[in-house]
PDB file of N, CA and C in Angstrom:
ATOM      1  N   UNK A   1       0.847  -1.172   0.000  1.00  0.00           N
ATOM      2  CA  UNK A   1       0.000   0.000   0.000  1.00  0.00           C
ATOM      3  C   UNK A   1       0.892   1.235   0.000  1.00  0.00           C
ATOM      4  N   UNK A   2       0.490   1.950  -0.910  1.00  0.00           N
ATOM      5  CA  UNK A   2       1.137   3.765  -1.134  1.00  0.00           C
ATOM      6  C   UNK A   2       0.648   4.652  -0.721  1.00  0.00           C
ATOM      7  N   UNK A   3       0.988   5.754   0.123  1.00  0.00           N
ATOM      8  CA  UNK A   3       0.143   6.485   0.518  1.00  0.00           C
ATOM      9  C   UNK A   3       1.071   7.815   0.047  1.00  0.00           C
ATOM     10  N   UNK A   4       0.219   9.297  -0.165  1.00  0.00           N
ATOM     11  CA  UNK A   4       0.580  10.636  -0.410  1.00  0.00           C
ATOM     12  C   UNK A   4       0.289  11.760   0.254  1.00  0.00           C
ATOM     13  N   UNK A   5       0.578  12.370   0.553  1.00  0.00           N
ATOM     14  CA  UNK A   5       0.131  13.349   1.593  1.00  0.00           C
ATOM     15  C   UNK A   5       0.446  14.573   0.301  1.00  0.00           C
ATOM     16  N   UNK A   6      -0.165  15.298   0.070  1.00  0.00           N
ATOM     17  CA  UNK A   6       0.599  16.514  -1.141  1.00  0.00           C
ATOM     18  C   UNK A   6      -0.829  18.081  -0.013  1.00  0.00           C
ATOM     19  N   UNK A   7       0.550  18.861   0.216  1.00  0.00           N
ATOM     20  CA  UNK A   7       0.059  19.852   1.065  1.00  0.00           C
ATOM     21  C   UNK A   7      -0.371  21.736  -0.151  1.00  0.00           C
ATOM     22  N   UNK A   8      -1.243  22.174   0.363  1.00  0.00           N
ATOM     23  CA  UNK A   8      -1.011  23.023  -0.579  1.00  0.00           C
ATOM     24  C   UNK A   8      -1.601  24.269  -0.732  1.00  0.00           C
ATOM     25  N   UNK A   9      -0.783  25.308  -0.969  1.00  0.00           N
ATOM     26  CA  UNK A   9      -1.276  26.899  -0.389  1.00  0.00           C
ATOM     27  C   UNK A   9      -1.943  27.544  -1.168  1.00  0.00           C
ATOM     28  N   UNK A  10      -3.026  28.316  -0.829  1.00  0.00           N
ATOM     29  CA  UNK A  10      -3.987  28.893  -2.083  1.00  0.00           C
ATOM     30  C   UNK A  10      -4.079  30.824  -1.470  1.00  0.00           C
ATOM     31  N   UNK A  11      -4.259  30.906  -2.906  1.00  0.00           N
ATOM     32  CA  UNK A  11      -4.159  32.663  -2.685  1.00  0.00           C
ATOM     33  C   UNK A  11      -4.951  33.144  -2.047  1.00  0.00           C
ATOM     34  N   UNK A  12      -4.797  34.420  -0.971  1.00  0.00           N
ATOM     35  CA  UNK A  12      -5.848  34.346  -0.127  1.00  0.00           C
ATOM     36  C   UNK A  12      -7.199  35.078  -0.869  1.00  0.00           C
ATOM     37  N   UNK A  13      -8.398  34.318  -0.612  1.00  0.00           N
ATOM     38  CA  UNK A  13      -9.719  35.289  -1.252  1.00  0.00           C
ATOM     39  C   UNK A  13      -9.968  34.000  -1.730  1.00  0.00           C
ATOM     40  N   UNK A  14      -9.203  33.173  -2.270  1.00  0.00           N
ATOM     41  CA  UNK A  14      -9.445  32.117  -3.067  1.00  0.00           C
ATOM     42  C   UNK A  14      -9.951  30.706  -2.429  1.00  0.00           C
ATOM     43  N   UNK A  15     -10.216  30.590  -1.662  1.00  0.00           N
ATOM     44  CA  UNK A  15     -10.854  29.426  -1.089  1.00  0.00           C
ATOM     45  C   UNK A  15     -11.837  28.416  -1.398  1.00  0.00           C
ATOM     46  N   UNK A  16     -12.875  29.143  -1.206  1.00  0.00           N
ATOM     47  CA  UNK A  16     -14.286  28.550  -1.939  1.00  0.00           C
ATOM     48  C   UNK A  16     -14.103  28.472  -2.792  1.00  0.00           C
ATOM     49  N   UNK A  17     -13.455  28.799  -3.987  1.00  0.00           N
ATOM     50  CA  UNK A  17     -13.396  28.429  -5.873  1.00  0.00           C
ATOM     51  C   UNK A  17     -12.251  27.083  -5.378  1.00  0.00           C
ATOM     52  N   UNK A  18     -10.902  27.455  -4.761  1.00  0.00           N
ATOM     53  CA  UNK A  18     -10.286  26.139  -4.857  1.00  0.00           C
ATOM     54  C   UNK A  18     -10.965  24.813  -4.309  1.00  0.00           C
ATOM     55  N   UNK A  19     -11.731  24.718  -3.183  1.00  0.00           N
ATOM     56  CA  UNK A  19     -12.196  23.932  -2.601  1.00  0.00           C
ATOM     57  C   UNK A  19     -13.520  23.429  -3.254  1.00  0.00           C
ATOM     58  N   UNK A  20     -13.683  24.248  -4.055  1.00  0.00           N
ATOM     59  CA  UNK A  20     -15.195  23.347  -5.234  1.00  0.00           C
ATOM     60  C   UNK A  20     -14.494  22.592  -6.361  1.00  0.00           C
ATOM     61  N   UNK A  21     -13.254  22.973  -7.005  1.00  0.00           N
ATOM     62  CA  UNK A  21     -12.897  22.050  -7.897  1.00  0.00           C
ATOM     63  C   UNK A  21     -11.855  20.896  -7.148  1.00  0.00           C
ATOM     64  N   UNK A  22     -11.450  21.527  -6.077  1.00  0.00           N
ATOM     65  CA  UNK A  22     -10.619  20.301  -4.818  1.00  0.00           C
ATOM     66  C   UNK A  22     -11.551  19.122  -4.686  1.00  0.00           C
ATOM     67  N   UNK A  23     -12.543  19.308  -4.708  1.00  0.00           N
ATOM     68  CA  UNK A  23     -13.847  18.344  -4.131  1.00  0.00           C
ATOM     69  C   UNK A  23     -13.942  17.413  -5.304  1.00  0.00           C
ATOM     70  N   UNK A  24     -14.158  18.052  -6.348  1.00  0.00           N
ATOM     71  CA  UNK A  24     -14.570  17.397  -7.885  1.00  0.00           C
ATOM     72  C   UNK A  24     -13.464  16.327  -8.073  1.00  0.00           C
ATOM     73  N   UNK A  25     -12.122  16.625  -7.697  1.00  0.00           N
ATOM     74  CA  UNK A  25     -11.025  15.910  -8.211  1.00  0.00           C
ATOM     75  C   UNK A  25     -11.096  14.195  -6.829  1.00  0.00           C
ATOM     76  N   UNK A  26     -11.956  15.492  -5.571  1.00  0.00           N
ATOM     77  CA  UNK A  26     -11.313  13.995  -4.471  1.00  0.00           C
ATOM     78  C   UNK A  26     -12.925  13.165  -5.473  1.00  0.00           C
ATOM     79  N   UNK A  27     -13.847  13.512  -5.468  1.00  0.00           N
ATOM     80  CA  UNK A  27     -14.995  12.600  -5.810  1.00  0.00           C
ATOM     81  C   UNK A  27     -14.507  11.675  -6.938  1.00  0.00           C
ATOM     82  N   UNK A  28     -14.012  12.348  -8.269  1.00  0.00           N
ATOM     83  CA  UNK A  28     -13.373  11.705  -9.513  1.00  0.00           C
ATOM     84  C   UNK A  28     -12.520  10.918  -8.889  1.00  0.00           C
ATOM     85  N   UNK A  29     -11.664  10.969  -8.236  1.00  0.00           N
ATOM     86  CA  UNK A  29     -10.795   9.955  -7.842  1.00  0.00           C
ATOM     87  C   UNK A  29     -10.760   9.046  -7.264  1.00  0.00           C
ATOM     88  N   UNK A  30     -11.864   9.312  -6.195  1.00  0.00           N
ATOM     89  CA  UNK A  30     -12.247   7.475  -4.829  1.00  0.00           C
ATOM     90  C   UNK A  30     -13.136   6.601  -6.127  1.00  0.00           C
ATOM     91  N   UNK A  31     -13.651   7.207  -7.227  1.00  0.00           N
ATOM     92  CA  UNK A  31     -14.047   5.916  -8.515  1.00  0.00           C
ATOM     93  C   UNK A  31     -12.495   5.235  -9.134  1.00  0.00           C
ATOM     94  N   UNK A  32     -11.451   5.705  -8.575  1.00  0.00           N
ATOM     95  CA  UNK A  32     -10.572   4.890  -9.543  1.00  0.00           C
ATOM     96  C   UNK A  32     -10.103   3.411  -8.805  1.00  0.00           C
ATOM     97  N   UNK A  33     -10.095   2.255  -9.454  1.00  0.00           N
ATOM     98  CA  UNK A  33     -10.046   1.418  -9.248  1.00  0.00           C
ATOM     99  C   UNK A  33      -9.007   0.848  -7.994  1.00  0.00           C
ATOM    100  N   UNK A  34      -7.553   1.360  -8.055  1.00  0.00           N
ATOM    101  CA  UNK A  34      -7.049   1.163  -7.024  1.00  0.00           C
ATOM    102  C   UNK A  34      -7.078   2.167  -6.006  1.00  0.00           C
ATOM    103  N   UNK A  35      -7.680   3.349  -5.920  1.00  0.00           N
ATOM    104  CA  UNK A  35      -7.865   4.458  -4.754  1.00  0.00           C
ATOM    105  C   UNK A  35      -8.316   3.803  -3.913  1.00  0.00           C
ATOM    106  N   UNK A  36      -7.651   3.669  -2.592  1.00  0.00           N
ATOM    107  CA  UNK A  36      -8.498   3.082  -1.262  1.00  0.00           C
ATOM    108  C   UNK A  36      -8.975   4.463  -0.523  1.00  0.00           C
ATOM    109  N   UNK A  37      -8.511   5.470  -0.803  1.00  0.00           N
ATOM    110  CA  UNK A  37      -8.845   7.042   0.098  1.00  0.00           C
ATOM    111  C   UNK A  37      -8.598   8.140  -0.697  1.00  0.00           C
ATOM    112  N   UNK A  38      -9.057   9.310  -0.511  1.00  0.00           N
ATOM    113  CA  UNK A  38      -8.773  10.217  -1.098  1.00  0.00           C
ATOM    114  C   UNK A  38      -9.293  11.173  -0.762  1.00  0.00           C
ATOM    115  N   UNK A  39      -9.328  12.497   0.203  1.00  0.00           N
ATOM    116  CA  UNK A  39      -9.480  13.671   0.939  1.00  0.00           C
ATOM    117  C   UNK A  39      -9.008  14.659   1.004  1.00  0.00           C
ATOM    118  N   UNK A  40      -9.583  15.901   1.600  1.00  0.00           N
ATOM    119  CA  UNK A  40      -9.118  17.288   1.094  1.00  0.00           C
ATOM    120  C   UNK A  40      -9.147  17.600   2.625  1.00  0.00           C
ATOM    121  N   UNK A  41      -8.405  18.210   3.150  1.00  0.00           N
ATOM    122  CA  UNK A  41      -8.370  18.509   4.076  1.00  0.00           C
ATOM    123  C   UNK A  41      -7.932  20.135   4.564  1.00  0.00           C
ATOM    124  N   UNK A  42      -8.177  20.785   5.447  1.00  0.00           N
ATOM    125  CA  UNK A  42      -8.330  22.019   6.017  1.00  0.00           C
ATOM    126  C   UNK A  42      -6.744  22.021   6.863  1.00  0.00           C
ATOM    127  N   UNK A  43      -6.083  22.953   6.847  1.00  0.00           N
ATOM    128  CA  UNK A  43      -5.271  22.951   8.122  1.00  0.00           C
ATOM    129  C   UNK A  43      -5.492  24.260   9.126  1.00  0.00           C
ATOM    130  N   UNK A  44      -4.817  23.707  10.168  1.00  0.00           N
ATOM    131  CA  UNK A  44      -5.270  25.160  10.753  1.00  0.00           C
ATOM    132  C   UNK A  44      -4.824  26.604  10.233  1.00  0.00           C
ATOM    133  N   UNK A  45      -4.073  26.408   9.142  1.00  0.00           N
ATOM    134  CA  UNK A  45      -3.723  28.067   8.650  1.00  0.00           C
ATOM    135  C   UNK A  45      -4.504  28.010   7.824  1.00  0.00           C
ATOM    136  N   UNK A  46      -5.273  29.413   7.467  1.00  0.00           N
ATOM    137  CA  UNK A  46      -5.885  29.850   6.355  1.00  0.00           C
ATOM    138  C   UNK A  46      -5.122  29.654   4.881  1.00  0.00           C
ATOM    139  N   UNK A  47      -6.288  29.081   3.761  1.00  0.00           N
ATOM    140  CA  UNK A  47      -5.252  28.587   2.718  1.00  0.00           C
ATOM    141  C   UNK A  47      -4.420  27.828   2.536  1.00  0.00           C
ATOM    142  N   UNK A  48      -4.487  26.755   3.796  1.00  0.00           N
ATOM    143  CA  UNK A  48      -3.288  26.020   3.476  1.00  0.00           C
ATOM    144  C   UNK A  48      -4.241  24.637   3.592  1.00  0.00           C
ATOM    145  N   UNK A  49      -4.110  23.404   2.779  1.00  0.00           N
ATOM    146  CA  UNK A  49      -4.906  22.268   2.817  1.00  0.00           C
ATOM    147  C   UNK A  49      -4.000  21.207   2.370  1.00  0.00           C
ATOM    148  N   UNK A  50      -4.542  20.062   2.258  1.00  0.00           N
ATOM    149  CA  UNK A  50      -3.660  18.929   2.052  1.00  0.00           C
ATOM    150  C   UNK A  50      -4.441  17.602   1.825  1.00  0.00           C
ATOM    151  N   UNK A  51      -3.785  17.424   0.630  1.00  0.00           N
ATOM    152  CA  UNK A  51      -4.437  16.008   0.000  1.00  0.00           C
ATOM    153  C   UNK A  51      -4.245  14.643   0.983  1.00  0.00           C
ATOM    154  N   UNK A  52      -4.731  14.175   1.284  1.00  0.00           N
ATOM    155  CA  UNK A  52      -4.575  12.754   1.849  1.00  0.00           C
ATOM    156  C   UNK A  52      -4.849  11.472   1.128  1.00  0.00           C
ATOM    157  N   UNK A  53      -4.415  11.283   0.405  1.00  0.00           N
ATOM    158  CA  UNK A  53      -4.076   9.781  -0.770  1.00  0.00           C
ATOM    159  C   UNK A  53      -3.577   8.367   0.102  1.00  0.00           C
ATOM    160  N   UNK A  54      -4.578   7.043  -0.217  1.00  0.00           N
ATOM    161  CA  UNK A  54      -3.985   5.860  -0.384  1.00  0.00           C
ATOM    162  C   UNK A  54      -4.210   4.987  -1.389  1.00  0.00           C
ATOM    163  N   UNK A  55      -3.249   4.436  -2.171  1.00  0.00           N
ATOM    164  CA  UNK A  55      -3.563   3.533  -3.222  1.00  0.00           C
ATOM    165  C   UNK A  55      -3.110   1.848  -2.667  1.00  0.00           C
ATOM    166  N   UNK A  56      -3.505   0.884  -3.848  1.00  0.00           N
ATOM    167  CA  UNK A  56      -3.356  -0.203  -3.847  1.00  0.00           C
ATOM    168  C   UNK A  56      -1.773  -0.294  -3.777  1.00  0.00           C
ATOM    169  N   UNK A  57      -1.449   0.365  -4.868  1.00  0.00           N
ATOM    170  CA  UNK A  57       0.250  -0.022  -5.473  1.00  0.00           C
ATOM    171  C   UNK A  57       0.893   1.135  -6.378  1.00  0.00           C
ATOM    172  N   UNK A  58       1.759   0.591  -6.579  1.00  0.00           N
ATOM    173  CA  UNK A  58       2.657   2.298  -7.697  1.00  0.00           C
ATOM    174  C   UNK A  58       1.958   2.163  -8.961  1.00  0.00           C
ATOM    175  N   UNK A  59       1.141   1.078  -9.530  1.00  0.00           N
ATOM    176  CA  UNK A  59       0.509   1.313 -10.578  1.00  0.00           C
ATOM    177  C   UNK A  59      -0.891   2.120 -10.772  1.00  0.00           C
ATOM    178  N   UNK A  60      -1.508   1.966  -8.943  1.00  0.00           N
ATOM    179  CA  UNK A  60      -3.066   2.676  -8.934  1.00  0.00           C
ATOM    180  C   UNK A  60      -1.961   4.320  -8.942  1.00  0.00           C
ATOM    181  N   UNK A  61      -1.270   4.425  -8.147  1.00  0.00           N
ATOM    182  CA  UNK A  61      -0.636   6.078  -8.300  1.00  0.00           C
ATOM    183  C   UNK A  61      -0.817   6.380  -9.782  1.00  0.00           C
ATOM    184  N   UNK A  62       0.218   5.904 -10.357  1.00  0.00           N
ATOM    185  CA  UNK A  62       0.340   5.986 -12.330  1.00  0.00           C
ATOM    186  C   UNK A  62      -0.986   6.318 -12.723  1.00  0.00           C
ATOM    187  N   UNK A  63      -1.699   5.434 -12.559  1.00  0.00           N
ATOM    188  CA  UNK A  63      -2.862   5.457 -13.295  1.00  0.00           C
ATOM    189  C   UNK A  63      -3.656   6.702 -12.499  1.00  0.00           C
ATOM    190  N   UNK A  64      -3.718   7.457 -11.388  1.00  0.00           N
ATOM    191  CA  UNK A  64      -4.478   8.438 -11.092  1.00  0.00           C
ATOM    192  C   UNK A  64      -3.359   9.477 -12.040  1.00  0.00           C
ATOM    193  N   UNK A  65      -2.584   9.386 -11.700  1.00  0.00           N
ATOM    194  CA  UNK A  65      -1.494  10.689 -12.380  1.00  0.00           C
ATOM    195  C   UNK A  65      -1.986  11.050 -13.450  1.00  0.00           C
ATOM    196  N   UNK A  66      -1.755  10.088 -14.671  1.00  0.00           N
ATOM    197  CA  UNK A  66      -2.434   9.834 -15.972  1.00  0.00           C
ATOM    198  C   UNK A  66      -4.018  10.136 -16.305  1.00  0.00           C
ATOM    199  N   UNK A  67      -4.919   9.902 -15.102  1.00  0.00           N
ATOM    200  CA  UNK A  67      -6.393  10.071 -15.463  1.00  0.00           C
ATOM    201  C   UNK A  67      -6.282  11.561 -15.967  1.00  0.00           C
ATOM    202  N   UNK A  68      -7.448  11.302 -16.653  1.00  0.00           N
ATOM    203  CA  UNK A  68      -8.164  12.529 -17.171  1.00  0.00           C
ATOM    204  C   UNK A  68      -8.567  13.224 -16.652  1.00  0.00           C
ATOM    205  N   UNK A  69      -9.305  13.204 -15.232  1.00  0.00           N
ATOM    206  CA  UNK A  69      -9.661  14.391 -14.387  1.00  0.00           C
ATOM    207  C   UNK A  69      -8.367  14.929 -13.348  1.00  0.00           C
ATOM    208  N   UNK A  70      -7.813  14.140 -13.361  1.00  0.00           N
ATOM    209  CA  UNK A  70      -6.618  14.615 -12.476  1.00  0.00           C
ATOM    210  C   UNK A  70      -6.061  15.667 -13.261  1.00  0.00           C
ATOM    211  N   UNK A  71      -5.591  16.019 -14.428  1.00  0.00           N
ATOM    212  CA  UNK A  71      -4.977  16.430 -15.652  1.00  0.00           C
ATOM    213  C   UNK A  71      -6.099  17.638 -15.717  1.00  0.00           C
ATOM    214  N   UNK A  72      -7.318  17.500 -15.804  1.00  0.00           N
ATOM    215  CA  UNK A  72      -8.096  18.858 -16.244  1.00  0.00           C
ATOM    216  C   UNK A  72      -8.424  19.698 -14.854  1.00  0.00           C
ATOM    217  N   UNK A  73      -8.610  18.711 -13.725  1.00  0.00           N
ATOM    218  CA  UNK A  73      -8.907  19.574 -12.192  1.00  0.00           C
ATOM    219  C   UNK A  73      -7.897  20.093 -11.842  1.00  0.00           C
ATOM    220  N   UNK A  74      -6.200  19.456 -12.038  1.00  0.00           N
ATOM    221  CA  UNK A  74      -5.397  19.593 -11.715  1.00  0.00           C
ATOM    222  C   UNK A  74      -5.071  21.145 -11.999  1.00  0.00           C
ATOM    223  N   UNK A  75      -4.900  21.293 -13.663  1.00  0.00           N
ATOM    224  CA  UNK A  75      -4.836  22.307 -14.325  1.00  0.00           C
ATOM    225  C   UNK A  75      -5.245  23.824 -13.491  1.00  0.00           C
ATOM    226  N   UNK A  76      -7.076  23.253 -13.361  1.00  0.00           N
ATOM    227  CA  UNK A  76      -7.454  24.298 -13.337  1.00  0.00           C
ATOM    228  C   UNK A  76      -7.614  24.610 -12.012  1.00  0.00           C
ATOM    229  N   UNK A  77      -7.186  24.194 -10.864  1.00  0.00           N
ATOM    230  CA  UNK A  77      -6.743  24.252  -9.513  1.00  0.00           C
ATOM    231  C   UNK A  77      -5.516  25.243  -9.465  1.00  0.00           C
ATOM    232  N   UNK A  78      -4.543  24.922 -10.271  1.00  0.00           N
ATOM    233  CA  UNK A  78      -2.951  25.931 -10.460  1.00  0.00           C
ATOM    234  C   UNK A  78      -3.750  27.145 -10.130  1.00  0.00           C
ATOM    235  N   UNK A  79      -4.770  27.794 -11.138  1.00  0.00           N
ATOM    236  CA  UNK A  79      -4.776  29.412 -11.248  1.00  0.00           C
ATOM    237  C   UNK A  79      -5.275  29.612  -9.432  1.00  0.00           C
ATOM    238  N   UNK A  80      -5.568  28.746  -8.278  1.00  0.00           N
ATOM    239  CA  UNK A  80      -5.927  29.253  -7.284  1.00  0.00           C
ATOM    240  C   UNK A  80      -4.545  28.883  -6.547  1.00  0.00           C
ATOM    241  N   UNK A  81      -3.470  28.299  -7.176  1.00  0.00           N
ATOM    242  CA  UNK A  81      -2.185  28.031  -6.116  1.00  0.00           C
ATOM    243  C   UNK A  81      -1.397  28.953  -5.709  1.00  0.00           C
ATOM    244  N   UNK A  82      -1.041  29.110  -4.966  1.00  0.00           N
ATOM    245  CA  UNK A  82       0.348  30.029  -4.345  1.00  0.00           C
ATOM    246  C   UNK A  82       1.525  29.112  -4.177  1.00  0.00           C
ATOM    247  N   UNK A  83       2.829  28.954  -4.740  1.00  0.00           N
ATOM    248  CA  UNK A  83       3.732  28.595  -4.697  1.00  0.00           C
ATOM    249  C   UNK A  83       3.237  27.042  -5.401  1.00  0.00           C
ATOM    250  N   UNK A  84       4.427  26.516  -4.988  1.00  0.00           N
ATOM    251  CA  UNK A  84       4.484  25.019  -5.584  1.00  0.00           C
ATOM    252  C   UNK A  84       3.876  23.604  -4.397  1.00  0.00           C
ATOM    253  N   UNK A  85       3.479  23.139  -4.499  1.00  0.00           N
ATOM    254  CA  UNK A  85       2.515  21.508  -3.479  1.00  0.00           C
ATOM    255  C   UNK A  85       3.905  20.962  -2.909  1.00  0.00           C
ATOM    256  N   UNK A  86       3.564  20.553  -1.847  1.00  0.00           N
ATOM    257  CA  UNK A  86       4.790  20.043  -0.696  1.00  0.00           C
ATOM    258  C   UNK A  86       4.265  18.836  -0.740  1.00  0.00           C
ATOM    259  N   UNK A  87       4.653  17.503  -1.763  1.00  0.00           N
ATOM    260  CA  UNK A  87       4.248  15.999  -1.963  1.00  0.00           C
ATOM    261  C   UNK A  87       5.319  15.140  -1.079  1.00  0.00           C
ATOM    262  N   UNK A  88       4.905  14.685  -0.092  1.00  0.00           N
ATOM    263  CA  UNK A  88       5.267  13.308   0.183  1.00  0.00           C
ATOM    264  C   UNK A  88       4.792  12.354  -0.091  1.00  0.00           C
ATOM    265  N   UNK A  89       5.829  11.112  -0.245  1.00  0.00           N
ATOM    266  CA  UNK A  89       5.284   9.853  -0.447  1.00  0.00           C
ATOM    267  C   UNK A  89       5.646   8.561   0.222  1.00  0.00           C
ATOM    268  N   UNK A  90       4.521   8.123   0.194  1.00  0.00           N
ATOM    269  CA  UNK A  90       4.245   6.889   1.482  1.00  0.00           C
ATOM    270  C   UNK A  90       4.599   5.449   1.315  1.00  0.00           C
ATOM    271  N   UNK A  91       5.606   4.839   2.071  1.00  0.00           N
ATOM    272  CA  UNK A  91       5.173   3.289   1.969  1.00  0.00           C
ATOM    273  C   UNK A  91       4.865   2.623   3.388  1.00  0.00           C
ATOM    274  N   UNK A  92       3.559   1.769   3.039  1.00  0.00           N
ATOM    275  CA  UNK A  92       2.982   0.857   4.724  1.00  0.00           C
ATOM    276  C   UNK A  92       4.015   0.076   4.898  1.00  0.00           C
ATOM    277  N   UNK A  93       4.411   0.153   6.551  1.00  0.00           N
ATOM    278  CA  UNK A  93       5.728  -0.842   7.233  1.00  0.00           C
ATOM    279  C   UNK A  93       4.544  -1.874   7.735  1.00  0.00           C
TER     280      UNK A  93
END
């Protein structure tokens, strides 16, 4: 099992627009075949949130990378980013 944590800062004002297409991408994604999780999460600083990802294996990762909504939500998520996503990545001991 793989897990991702990808953290990530949004311009301030911008919230509610990032967090409606944030949503679209976690919904599109718990349908993909190896996704066991997939969540958006709040932190306690304003603007700052964080993906919470678990897959089957490095091939369910690939294959979300590659999907089609990942690629068009992804996209259009950037115009609400501030700086660049702080991705870690997971393996279960």
């Amino acid at each position: 099992m793989l897990g991702v944590v990808a953290q990530i800062s949004v311009k301030p004002g911008t919230e509610a627009q990032f967090e409606e297409l944030a949503n679209q991408l976690v919904q599109a994604s718990r349908q993909e075949e190896g996704c066991l999780e997939y969540g958006l999460w709040r932190t306690e600083v304003v603007g700052q949130y964080a993906f919470v990802e678990r897959y089957k294996d490095a091939g369910a990762v690939e294959a979300h990378k590659k999907s089609e909504h990942y690629r068009q939500i992804g996209r259009a998520m950037g115009a609400f980013m501030e700086g660049t996503p702080s991705v870690i990545r997971l393996t279960a001991v």
